[in-house]
C-alpha atoms as a PDB file:
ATOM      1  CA  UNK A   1       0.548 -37.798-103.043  1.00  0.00           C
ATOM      2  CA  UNK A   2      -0.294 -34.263-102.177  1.00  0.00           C
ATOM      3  CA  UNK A   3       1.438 -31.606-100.444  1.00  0.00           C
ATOM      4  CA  UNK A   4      -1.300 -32.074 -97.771  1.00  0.00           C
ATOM      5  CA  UNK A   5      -3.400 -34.386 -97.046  1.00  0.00           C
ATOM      6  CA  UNK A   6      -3.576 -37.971 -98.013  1.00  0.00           C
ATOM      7  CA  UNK A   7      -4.989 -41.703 -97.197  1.00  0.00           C
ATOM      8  CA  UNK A   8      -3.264 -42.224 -93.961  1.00  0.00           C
ATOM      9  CA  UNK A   9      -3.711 -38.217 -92.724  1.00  0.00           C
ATOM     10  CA  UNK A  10      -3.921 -39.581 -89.028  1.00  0.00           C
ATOM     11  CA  UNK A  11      -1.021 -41.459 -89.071  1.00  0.00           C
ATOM     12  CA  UNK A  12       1.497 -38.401 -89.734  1.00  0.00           C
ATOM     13  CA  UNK A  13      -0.342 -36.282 -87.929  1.00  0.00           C
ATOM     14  CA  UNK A  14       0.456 -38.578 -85.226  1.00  0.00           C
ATOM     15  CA  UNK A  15       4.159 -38.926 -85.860  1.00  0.00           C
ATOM     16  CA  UNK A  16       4.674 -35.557 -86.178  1.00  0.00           C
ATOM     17  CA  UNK A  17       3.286 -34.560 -82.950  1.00  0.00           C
ATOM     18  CA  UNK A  18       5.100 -37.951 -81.241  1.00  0.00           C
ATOM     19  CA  UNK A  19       8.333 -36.282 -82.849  1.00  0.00           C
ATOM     20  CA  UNK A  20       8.033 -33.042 -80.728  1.00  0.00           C
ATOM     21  CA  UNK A  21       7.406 -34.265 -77.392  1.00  0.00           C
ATOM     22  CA  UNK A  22      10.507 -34.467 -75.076  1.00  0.00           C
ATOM     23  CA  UNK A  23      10.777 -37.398 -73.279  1.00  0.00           C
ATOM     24  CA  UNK A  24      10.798 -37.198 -69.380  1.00  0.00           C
ATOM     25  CA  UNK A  25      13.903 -37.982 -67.011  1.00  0.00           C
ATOM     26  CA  UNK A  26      12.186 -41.404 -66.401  1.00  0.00           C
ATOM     27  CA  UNK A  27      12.495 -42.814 -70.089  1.00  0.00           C
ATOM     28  CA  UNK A  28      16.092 -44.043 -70.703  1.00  0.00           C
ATOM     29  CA  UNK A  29      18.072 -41.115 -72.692  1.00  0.00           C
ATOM     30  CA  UNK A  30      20.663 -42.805 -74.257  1.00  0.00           C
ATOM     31  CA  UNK A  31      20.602 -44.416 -78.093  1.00  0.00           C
ATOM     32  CA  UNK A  32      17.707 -42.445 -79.385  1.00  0.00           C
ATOM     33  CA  UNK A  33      17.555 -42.184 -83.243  1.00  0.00           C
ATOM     34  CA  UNK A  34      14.996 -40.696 -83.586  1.00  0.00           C
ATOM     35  CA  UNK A  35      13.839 -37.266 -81.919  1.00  0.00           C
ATOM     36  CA  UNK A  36      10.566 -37.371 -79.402  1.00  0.00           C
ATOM     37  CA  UNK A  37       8.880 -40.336 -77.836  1.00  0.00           C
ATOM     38  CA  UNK A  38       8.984 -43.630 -79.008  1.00  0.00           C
ATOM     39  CA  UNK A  39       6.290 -45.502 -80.781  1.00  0.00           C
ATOM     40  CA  UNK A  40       5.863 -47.920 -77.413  1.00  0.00           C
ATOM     41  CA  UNK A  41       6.697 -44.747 -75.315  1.00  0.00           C
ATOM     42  CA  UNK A  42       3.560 -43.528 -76.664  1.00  0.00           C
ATOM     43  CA  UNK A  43       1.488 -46.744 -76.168  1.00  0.00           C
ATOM     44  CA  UNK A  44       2.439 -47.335 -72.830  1.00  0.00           C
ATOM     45  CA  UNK A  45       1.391 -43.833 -71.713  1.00  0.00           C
ATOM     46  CA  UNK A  46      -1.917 -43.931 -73.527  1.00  0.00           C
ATOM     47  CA  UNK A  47      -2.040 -47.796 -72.307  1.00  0.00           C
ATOM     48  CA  UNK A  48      -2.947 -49.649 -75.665  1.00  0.00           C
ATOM     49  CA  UNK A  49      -0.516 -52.481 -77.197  1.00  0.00           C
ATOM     50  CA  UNK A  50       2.786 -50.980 -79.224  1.00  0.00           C
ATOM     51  CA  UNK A  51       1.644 -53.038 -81.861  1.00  0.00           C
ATOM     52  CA  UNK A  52      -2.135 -51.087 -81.956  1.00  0.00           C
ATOM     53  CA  UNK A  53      -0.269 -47.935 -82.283  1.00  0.00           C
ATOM     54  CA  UNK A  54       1.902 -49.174 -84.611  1.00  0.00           C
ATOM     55  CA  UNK A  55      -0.739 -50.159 -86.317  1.00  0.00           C
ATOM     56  CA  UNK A  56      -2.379 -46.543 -86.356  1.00  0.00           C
ATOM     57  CA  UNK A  57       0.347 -44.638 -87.711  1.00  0.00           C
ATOM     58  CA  UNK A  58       1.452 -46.685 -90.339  1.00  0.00           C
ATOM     59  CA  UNK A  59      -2.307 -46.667 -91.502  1.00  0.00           C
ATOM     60  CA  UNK A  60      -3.114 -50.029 -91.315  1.00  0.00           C
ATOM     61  CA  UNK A  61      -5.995 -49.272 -88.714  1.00  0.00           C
ATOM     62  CA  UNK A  62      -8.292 -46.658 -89.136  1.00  0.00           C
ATOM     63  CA  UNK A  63     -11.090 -47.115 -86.775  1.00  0.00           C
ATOM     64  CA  UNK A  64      -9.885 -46.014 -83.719  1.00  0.00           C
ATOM     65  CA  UNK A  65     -12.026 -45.460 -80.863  1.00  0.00           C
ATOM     66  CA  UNK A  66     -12.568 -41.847 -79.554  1.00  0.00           C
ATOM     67  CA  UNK A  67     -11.517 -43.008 -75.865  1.00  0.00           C
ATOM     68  CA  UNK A  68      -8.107 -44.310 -77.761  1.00  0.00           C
ATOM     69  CA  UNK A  69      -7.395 -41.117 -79.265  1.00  0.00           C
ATOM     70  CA  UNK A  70      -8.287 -39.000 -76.189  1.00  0.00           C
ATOM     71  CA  UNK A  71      -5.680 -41.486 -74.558  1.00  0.00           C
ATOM     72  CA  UNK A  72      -3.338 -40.855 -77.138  1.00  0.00           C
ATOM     73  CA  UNK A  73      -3.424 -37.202 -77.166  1.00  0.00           C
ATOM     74  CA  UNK A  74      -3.104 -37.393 -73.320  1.00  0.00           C
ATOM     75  CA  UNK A  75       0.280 -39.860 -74.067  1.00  0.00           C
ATOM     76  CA  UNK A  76       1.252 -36.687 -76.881  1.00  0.00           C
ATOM     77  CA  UNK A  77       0.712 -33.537 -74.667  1.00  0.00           C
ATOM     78  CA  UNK A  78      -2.087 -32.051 -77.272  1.00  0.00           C
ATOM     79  CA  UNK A  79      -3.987 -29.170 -75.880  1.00  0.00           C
ATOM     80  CA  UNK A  80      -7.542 -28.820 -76.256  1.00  0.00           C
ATOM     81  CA  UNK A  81      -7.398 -27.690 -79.957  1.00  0.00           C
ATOM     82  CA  UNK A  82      -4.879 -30.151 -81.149  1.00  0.00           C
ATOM     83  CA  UNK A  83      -7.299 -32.883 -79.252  1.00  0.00           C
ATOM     84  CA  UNK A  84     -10.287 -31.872 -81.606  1.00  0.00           C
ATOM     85  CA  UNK A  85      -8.078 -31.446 -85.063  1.00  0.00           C
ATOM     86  CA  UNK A  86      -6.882 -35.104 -84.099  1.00  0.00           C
ATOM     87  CA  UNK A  87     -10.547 -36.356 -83.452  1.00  0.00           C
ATOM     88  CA  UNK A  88     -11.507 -33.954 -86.931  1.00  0.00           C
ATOM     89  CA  UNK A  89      -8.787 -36.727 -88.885  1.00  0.00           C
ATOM     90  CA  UNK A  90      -9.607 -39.340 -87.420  1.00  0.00           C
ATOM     91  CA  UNK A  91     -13.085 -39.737 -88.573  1.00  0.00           C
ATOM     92  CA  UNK A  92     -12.980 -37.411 -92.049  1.00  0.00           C
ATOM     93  CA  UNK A  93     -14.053 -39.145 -95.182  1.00  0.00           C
ATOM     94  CA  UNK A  94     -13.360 -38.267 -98.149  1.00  0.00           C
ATOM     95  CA  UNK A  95     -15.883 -37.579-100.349  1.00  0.00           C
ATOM     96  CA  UNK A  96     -15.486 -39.672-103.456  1.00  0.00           C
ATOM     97  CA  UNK A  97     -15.724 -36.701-105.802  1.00  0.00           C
ATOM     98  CA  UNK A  98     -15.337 -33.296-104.793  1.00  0.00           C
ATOM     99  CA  UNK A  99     -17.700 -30.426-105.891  1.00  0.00           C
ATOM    100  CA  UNK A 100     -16.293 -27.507-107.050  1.00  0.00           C
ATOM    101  CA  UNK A 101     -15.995 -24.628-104.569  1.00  0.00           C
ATOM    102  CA  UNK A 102     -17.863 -21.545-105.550  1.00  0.00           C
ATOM    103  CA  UNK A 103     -16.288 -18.062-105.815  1.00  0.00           C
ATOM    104  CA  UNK A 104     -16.678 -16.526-102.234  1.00  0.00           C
ATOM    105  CA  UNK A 105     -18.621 -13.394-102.503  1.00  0.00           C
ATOM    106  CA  UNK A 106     -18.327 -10.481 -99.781  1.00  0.00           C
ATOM    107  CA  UNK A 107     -22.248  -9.348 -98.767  1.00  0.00           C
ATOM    108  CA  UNK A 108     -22.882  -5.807 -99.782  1.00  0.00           C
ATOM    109  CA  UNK A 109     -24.001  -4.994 -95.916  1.00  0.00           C
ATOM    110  CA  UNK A 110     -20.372  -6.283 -94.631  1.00  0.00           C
ATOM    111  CA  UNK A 111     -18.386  -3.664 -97.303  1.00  0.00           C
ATOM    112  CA  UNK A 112     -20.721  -1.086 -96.052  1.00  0.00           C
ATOM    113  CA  UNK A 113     -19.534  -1.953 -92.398  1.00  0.00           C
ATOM    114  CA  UNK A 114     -15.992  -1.640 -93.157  1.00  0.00           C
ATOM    115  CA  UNK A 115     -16.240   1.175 -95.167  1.00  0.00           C
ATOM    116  CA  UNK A 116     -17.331   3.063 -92.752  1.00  0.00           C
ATOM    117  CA  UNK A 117     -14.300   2.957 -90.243  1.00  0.00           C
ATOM    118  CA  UNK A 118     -11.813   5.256 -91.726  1.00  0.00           C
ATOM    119  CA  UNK A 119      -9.742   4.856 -88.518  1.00  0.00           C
ATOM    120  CA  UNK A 120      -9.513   1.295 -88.299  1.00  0.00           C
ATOM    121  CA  UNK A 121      -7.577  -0.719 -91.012  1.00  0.00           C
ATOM    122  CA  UNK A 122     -10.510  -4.169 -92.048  1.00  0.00           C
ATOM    123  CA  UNK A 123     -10.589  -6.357 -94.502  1.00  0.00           C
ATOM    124  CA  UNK A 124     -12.250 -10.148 -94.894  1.00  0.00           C
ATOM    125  CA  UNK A 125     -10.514 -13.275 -96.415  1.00  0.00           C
ATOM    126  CA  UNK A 126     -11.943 -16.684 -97.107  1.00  0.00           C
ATOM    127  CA  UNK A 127     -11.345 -19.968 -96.248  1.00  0.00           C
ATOM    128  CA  UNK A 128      -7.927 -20.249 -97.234  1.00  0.00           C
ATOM    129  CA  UNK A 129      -6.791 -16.860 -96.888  1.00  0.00           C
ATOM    130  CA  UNK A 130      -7.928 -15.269 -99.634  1.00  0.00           C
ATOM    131  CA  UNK A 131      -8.412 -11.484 -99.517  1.00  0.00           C
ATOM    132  CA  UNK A 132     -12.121 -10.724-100.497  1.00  0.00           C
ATOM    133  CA  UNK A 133     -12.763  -7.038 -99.588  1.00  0.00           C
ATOM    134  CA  UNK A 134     -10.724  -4.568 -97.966  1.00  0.00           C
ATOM    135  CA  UNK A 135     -11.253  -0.823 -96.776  1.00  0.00           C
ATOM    136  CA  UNK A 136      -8.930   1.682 -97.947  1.00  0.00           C
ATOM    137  CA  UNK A 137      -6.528   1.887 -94.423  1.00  0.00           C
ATOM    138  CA  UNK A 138      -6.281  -1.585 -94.998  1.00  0.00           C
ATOM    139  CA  UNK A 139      -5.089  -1.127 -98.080  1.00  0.00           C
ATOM    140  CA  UNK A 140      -2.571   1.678 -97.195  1.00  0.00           C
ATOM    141  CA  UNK A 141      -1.257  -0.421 -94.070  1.00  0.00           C
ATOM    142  CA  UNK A 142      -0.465  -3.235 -96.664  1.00  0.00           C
ATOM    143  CA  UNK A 143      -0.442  -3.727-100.319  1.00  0.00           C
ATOM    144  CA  UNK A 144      -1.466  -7.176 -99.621  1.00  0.00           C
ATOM    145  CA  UNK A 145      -4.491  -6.432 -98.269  1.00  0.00           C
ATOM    146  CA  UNK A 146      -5.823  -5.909-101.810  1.00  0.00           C
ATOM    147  CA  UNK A 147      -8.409  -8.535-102.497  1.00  0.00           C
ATOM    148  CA  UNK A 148      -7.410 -10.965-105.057  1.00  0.00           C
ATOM    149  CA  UNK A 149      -4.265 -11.816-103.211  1.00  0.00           C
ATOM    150  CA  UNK A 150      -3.511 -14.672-100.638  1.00  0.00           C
ATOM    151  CA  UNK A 151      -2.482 -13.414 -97.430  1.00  0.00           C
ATOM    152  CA  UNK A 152      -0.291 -16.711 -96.550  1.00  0.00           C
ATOM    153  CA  UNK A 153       1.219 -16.990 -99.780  1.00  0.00           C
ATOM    154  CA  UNK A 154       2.282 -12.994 -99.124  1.00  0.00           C
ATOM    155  CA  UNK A 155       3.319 -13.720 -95.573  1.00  0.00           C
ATOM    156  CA  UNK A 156       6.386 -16.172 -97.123  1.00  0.00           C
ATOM    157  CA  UNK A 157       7.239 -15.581-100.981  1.00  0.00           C
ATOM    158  CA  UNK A 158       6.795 -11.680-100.660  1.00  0.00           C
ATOM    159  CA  UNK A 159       9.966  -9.684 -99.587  1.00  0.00           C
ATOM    160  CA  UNK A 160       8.439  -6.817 -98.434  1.00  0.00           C
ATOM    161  CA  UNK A 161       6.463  -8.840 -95.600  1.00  0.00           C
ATOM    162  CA  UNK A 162       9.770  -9.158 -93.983  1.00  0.00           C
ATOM    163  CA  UNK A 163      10.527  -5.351 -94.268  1.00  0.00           C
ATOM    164  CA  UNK A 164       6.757  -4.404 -92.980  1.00  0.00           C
ATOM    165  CA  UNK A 165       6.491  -7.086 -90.233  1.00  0.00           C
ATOM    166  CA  UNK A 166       9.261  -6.541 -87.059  1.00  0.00           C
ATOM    167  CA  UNK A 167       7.812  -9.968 -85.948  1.00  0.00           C
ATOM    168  CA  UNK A 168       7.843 -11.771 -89.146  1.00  0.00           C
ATOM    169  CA  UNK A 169       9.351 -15.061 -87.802  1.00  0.00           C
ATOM    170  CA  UNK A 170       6.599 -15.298 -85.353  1.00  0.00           C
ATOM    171  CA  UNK A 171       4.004 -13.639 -87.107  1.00  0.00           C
ATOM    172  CA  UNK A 172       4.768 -17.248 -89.823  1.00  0.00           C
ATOM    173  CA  UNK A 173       5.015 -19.592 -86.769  1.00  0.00           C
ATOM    174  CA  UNK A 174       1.629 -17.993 -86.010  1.00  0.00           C
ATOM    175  CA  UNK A 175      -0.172 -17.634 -89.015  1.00  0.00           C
ATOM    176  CA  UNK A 176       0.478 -21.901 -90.280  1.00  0.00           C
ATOM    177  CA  UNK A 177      -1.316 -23.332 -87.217  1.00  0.00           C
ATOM    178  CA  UNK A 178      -4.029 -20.471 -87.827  1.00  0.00           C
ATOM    179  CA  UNK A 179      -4.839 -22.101 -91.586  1.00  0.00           C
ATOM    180  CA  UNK A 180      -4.318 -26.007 -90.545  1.00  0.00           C
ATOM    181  CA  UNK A 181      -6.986 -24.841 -87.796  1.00  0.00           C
ATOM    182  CA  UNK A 182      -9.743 -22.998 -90.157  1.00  0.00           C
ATOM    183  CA  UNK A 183      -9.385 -25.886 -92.442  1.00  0.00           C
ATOM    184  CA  UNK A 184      -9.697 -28.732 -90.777  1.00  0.00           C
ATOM    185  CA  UNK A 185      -9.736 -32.027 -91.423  1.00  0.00           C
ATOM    186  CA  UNK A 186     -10.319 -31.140 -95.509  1.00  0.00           C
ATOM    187  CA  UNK A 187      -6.776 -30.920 -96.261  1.00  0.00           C
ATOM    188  CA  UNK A 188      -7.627 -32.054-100.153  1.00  0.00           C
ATOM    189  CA  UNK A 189      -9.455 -29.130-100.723  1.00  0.00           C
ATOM    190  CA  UNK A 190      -7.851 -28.781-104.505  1.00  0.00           C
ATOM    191  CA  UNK A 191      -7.391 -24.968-103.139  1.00  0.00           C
ATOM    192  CA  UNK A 192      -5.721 -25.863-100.822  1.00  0.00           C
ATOM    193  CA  UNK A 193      -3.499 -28.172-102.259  1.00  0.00           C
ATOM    194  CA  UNK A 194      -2.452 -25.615-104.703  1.00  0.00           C
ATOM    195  CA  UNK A 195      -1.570 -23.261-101.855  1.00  0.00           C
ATOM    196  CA  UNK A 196       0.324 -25.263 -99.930  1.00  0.00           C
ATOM    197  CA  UNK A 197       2.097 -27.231-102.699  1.00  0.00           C
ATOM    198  CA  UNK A 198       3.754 -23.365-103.869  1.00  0.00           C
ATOM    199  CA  UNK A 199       4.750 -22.660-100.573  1.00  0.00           C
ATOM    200  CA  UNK A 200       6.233 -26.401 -99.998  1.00  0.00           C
ATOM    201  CA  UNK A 201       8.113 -25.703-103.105  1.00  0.00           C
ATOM    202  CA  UNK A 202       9.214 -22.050-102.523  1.00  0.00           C
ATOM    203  CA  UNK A 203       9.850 -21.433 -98.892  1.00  0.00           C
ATOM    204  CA  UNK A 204      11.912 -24.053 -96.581  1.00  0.00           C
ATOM    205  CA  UNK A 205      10.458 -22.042 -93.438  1.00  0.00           C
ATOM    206  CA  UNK A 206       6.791 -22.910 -94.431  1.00  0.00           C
ATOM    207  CA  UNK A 207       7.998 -26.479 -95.212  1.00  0.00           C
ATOM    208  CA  UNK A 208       9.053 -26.456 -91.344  1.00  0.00           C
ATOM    209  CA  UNK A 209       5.823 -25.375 -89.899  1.00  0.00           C
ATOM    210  CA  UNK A 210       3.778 -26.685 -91.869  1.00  0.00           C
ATOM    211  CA  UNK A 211       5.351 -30.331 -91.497  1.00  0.00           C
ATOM    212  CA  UNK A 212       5.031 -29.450 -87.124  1.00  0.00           C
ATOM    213  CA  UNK A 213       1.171 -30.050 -88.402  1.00  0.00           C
ATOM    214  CA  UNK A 214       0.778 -27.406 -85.135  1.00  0.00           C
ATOM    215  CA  UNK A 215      -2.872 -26.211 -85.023  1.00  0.00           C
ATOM    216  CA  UNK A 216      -4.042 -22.935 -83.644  1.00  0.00           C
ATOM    217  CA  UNK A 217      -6.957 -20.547 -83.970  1.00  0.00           C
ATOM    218  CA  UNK A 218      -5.151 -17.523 -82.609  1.00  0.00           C
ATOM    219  CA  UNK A 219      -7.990 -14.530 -82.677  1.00  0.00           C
ATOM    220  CA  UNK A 220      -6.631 -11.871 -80.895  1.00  0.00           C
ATOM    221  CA  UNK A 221      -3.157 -10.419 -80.460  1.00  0.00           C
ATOM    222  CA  UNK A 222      -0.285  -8.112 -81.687  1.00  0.00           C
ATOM    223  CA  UNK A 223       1.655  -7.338 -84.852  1.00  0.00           C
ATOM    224  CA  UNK A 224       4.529  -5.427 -84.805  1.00  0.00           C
ATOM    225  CA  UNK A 225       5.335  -3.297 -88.237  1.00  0.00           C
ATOM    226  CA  UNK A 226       7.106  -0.635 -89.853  1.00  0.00           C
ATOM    227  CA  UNK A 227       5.358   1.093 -92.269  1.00  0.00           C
ATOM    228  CA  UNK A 228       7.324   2.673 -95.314  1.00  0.00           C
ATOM    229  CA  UNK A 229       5.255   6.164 -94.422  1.00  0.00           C
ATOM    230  CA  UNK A 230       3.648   6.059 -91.323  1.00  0.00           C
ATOM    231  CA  UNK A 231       6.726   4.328 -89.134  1.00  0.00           C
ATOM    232  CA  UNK A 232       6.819   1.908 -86.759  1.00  0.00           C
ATOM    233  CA  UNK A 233       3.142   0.856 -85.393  1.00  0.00           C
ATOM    234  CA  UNK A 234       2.142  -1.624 -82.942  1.00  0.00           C
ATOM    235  CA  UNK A 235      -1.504  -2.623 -83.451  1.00  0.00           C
ATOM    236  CA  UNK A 236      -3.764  -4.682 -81.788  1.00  0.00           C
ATOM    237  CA  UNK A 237      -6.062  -7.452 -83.825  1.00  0.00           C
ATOM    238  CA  UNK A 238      -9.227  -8.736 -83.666  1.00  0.00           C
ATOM    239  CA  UNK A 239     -10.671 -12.302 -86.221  1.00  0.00           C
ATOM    240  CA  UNK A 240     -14.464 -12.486 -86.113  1.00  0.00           C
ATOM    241  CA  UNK A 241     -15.644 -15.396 -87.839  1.00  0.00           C
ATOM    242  CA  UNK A 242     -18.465 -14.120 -90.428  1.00  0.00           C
ATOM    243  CA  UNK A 243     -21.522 -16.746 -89.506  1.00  0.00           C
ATOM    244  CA  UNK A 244     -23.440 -18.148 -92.245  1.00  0.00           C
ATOM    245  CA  UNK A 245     -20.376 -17.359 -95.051  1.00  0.00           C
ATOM    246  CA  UNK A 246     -19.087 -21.215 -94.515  1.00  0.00           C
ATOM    247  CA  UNK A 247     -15.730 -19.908 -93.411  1.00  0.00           C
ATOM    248  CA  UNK A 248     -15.106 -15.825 -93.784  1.00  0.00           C
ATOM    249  CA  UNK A 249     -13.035 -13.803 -91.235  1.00  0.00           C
ATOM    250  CA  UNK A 250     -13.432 -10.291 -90.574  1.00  0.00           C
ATOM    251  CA  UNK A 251     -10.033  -8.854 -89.462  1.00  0.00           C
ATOM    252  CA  UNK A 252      -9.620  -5.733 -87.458  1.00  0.00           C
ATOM    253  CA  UNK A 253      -6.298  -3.294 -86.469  1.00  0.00           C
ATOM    254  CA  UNK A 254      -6.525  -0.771 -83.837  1.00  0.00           C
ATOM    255  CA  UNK A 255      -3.884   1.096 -81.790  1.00  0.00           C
ATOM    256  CA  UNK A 256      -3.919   1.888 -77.875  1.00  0.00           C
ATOM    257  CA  UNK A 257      -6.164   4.955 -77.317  1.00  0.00           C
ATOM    258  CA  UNK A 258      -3.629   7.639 -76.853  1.00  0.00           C
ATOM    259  CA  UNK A 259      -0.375   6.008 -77.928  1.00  0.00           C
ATOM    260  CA  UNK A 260       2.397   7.228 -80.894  1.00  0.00           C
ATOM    261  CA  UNK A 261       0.730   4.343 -82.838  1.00  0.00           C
ATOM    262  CA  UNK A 262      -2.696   5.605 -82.929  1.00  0.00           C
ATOM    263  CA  UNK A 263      -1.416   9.278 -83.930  1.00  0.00           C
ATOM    264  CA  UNK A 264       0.129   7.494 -87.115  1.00  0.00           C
ATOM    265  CA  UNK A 265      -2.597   5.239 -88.166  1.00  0.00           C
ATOM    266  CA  UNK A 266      -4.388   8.637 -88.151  1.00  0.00           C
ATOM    267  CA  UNK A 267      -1.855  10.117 -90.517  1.00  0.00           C
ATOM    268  CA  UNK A 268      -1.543   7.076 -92.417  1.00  0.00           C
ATOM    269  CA  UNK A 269      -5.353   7.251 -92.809  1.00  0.00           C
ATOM    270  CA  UNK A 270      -5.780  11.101 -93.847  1.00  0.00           C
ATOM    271  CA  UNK A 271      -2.820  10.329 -96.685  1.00  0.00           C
ATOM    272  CA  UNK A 272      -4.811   7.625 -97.967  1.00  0.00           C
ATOM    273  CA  UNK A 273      -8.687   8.900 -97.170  1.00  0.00           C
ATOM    274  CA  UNK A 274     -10.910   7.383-100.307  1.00  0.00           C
ATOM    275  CA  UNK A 275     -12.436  10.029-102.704  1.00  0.00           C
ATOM    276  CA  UNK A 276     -15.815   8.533-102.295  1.00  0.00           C
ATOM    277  CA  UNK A 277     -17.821   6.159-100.550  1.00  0.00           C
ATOM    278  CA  UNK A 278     -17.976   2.320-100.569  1.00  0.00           C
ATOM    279  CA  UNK A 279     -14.178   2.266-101.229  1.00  0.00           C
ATOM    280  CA  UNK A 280     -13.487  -1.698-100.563  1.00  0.00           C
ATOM    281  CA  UNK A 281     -12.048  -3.314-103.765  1.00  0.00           C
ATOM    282  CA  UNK A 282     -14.369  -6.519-104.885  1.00  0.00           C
ATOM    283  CA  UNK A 283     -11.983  -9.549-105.105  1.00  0.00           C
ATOM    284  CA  UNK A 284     -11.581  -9.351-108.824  1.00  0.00           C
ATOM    285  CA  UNK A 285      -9.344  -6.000-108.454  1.00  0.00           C
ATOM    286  CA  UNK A 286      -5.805  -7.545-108.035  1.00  0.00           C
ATOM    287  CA  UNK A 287      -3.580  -4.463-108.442  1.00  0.00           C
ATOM    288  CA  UNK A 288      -0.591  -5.092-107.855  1.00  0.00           C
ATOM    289  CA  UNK A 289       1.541  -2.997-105.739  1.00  0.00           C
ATOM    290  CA  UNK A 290       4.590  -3.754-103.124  1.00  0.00           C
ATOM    291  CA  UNK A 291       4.959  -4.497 -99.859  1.00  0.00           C
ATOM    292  CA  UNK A 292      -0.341  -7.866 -96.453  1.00  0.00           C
ATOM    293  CA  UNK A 293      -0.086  -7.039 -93.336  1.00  0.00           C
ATOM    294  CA  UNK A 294      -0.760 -10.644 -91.264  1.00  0.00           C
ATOM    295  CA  UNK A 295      -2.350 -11.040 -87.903  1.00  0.00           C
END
């Protein structure tokens, strides 16, 4: 069995989120063994048999209707997103053999783009968090930012992401649900698998999120870092899904107009200013150098 996904991908997704729900004052408190609802807890809010739901998460029914599983993610508390992902699982198939992915390319026009804003930090990353280009403030904010690394597997196994990121623990809390939510219901994506397999087996706090099976497309918000040179900066970001690229994100730093921030992203960039033109790295550049910086 993977590290991800597998034949009965609806029914953990379902006792994982059951698992996190806190039952109300009106359920009986006492002898629980288990954490969250219980299976007929669950059943009797979304009003099907305990034995249907049953059923469901041990994988022994897999046709469920889609007014069931709106019921159920009623019963579960999901929010809008967590309603589709569990709708997404619920009617994926598996494609009995799986092409092989091609090598994401950046367009020229796009490296062009973010070459041309020395003041604001870009770069783009695939799928599954890939870096694929990068402009030079990038770059300089974060080592990881080079193409050719992973931004997720940086965000855990890497060291330095701790020292850079002030928010680190919930920069990681955000950044799991952000992947589990790009992906999808293809969770055997053999990319995928690899990714999440090193992390499972390398960092216990990935193991936890990922396991929460939490799904979020956070776009917009704030990171909190401290930059070896430029000091502490609190930037603003921006992820602009590239259309037609089957899965690219643009991702964008700026600082308040005005602030301390702002004044040392502008030193940051004149230490780091690129001695020519069209200075994003093509994804087959993988320096390596310490210390990405994560939405």
């Amino acid at each position: 069995m993977t590290p991800t996904g597998d034949a009965n991908a609806l029914g953990r997704y379902l006792r994982a989120r059951r698992e996190l729900v806190q039952p109300d004052e009106a359920w009986d408190q006492g002898n629980r063994r288990v954490p969250g609802l219980r299976r007929e807890e669950v059943a009797f809010l979304a009003g099907i048999s305990s034995d249907y739901y049953n059923r469901l998460e041990q994988g022994r029914d897999r046709n469920p209707s889609e007014q069931v599983l709106r019921s159920i993610a009623r019963a579960l508390r999901l929010d809008e997103e967590a309603t589709t992902y569990l709708l997404e699982i619920a009617t994926h198939k598996s494609p009995r053999r799986k092409r092989p992915r091609r090598p994401e390319q950046v367009g020229d026009g796009l490296r062009t783009l973010i070459d041309s804003w020395p003041l604001t930090p870009a770069y783009i990353h695939g799928t599954y968090m890939d870096v694929l280009a990068a402009n030079s403030l990038a770059i300089a904010l974060s080592p990881f930012n080079t193409p050719g690394r992973n931004g997720i597997l940086a965000a855990f196994l890497e060291p330095e992401m701790r020292e850079l990121h002030q928010d680190w623990e919930d920069m990681t809390a955000r950044v799991v649900p952000y992947l589990r939510s790009v992906v999808g219901a293809d969770t055997e994506d053999p990319r995928l698998v690899e990714i999440v397999g090193e992390l499972s087996l390398r960092s216990e706090r990935f193991r936890t999120l990922w396991a929460r099976q939490d799904v979020k497309h956070k776009t917009t918000g704030t990171s909190l870092l401290h930059h070896p040179e430029a000091g502490p900066l609190e930037l603003h970001y921006e992820k602009l899904l590239v259309p037609g690229t089957g899965g690219q994100t643009l991702v964008t730093y700026h600082a308040r107009p005005g602030s301390a921030s702002e004044e040392r992203l502008r030193l940051l960039a004149s230490m780091h200013a690129p001695d020519h033109v069209g200075g994003t790295r093509p994804a087959g550049d993988q320096t390596r150098t310490p210390g990405s910086a994560m939405p």
